[in-house]
N, C-alpha and C. Protein backbone atom coordinates (compact mmCIF):
# COMPACT_ATOMS: atom_id res chain seq x y z
N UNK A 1 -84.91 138.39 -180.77
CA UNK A 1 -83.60 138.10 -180.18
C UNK A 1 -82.53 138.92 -180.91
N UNK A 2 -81.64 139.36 -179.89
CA UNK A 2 -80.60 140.62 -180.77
C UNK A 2 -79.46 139.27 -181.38
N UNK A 3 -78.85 139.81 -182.75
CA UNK A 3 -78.14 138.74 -182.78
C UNK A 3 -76.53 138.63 -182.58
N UNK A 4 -75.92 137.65 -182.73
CA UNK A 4 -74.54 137.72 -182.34
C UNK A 4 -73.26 138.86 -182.82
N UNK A 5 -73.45 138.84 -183.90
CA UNK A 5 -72.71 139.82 -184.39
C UNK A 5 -72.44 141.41 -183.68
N UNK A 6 -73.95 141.80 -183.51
CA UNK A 6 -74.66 143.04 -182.96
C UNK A 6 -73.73 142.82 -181.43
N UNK A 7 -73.62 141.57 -180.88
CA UNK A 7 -73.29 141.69 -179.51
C UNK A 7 -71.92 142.18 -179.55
N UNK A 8 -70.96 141.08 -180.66
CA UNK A 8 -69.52 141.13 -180.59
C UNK A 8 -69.40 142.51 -181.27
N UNK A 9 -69.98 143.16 -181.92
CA UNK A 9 -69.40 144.69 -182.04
C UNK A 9 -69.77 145.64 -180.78
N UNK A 10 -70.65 145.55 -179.77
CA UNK A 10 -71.06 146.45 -178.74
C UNK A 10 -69.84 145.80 -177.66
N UNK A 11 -68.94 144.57 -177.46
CA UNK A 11 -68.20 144.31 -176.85
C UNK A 11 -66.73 144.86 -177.20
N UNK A 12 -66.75 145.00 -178.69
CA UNK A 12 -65.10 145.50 -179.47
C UNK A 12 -65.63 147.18 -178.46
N UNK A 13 -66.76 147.85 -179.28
CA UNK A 13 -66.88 149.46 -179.17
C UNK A 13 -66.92 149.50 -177.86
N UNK A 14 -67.74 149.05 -176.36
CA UNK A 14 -67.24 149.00 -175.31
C UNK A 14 -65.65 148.62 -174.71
N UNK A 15 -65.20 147.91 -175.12
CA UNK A 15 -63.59 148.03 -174.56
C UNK A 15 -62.99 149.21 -174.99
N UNK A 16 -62.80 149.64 -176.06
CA UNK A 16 -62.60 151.06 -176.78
C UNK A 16 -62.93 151.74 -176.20
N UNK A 17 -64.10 152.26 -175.94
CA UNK A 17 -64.36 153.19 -174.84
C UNK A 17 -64.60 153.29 -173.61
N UNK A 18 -63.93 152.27 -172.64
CA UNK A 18 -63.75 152.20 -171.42
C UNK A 18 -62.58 152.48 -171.43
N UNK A 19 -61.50 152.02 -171.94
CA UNK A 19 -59.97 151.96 -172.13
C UNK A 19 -59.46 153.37 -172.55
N UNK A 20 -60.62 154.44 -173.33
CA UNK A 20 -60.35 155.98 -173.83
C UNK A 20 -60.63 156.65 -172.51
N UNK A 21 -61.82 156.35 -171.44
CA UNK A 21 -61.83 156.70 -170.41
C UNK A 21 -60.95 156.73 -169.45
N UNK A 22 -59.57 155.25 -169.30
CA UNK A 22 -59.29 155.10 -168.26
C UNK A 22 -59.67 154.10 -167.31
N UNK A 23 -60.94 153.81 -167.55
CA UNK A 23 -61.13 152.14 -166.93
C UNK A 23 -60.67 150.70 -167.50
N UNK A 24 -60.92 149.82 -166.28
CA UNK A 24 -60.19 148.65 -166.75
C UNK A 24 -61.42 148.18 -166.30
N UNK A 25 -62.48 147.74 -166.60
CA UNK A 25 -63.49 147.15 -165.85
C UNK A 25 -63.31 145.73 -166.05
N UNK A 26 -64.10 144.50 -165.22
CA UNK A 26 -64.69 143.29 -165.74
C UNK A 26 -65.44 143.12 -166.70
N UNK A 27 -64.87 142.51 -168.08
CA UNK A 27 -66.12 142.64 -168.99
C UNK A 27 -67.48 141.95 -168.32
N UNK A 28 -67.70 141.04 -167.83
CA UNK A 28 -68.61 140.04 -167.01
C UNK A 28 -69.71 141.18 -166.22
N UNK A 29 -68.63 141.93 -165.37
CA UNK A 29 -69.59 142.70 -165.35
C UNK A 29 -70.14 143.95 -165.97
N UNK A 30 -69.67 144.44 -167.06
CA UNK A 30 -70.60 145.23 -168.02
C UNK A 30 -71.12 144.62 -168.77
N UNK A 31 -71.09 143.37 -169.43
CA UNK A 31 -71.91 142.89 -170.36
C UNK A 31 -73.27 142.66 -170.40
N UNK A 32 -74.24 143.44 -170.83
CA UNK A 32 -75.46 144.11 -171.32
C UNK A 32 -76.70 142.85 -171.13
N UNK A 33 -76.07 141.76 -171.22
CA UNK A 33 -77.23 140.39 -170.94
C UNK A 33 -76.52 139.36 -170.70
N UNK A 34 -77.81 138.51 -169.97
CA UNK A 34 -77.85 137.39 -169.42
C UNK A 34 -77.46 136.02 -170.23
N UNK A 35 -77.88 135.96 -171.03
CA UNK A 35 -78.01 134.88 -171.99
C UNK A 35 -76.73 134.28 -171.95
N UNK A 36 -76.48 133.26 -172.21
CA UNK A 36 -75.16 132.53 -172.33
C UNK A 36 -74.19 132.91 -174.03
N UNK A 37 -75.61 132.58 -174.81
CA UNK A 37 -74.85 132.84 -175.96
C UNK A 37 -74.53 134.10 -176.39
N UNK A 38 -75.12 135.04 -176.46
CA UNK A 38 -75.02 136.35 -176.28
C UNK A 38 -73.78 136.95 -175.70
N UNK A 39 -73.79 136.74 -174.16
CA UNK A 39 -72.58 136.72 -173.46
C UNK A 39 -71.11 136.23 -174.03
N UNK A 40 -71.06 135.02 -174.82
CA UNK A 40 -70.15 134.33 -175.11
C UNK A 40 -69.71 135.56 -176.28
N UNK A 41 -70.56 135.88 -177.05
CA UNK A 41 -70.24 137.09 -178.49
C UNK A 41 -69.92 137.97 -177.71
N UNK A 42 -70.68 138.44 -176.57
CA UNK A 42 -70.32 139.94 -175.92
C UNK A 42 -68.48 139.36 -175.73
N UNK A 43 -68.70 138.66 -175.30
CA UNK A 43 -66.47 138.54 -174.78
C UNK A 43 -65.62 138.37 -175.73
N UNK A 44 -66.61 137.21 -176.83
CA UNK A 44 -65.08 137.42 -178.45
C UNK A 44 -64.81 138.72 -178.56
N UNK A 45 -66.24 139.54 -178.89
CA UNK A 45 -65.86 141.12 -179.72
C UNK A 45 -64.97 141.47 -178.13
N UNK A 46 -65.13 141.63 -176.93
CA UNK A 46 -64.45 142.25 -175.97
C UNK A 46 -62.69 141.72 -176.38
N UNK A 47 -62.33 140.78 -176.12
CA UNK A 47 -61.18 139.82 -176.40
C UNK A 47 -60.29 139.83 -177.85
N UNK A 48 -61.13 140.25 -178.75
CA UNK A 48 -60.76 140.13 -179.72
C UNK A 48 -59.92 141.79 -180.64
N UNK A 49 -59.48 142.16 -180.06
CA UNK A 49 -58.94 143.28 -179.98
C UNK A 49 -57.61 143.54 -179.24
N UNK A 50 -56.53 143.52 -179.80
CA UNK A 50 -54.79 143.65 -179.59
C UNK A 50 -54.80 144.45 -178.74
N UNK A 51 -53.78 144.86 -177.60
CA UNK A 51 -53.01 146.02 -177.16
C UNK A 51 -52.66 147.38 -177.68
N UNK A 52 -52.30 146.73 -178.54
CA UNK A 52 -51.45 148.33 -179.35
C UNK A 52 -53.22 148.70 -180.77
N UNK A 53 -53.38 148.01 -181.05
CA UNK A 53 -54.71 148.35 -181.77
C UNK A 53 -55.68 149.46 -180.90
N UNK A 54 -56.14 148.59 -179.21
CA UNK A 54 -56.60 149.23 -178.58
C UNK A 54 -56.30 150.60 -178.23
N UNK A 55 -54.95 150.47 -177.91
CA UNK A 55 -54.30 151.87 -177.95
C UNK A 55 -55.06 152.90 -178.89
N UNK A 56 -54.33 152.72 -179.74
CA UNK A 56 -54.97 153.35 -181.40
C UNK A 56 -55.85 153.71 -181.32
N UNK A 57 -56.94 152.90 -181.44
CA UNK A 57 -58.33 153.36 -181.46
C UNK A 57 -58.84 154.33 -180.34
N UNK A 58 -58.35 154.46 -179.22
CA UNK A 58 -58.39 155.29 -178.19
C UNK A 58 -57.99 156.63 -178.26
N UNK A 59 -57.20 156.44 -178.72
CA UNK A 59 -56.34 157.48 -179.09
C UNK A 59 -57.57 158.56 -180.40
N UNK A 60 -57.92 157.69 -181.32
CA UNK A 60 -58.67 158.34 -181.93
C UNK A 60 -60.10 158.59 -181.85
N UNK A 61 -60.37 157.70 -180.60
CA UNK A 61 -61.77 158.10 -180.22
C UNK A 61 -61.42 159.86 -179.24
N UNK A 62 -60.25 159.78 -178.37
CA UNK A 62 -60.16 160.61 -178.36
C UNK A 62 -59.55 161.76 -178.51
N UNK A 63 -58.85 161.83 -179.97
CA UNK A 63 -58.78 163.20 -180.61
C UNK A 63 -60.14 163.19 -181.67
N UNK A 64 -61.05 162.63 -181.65
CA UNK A 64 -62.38 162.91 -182.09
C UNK A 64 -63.08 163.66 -181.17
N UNK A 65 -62.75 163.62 -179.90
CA UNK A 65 -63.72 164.53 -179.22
C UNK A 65 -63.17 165.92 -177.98
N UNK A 66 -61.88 165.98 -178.60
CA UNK A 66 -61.24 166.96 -179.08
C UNK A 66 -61.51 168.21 -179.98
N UNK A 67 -61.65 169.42 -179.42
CA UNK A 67 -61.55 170.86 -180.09
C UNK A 67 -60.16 171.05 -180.47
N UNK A 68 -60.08 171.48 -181.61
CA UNK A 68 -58.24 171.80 -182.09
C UNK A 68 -59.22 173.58 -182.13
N UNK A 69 -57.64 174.00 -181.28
CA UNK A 69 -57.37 175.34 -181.31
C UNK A 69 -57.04 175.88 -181.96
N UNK A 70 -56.25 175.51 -183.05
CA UNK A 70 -55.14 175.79 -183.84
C UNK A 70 -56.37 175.38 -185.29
N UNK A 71 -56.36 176.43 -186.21
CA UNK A 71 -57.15 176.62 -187.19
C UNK A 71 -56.17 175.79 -188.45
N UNK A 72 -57.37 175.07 -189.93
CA UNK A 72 -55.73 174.26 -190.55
C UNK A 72 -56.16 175.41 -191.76
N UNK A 73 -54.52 175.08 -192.02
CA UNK A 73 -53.89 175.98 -193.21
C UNK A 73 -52.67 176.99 -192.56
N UNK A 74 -52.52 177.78 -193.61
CA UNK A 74 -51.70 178.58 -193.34
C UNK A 74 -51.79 179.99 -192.84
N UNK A 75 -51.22 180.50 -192.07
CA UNK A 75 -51.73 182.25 -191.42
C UNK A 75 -50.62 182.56 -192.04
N UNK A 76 -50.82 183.96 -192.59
CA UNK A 76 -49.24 184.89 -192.70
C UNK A 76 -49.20 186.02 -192.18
């Protein structure tokens, strides 16, 4: 049996990256299993995550997958 914890972090990292995409899905319907209890962890970790946090993290999921053009340091 996978355990709870494992669920409520695949529910935080799924909202994060639906929300970097642009979707707003039903968590209900992406959540990965059946089980009641399971389910119940899949929605804290989903739920449990602010607005402006979410933001954030989006934001840095995607300038992580982001090429910078611009080389760092200095040119002269």
């Amino acid at each position: 049996m996978k355990s709870i914890p494992l669920y409520e972090k695949r529910g935080y990292d799924l909202r994060i990256s639906t929300f970097a995409n642009g979707e707003n899905p039903d968590p209900l319907t992406v959540c990965p299993t059946g089980n009641p209890t399971l389910k119940n962890a899949f929605l804290k970790g989903w739920h449990s995550i602010t607005g402006v946090r979410l933001e954030v993290e989006a934001r840095v999921l995607n300038s992580k997958n982001t090429v910078r053009s611009l080389p760092r340091g200095r040119i002269r």
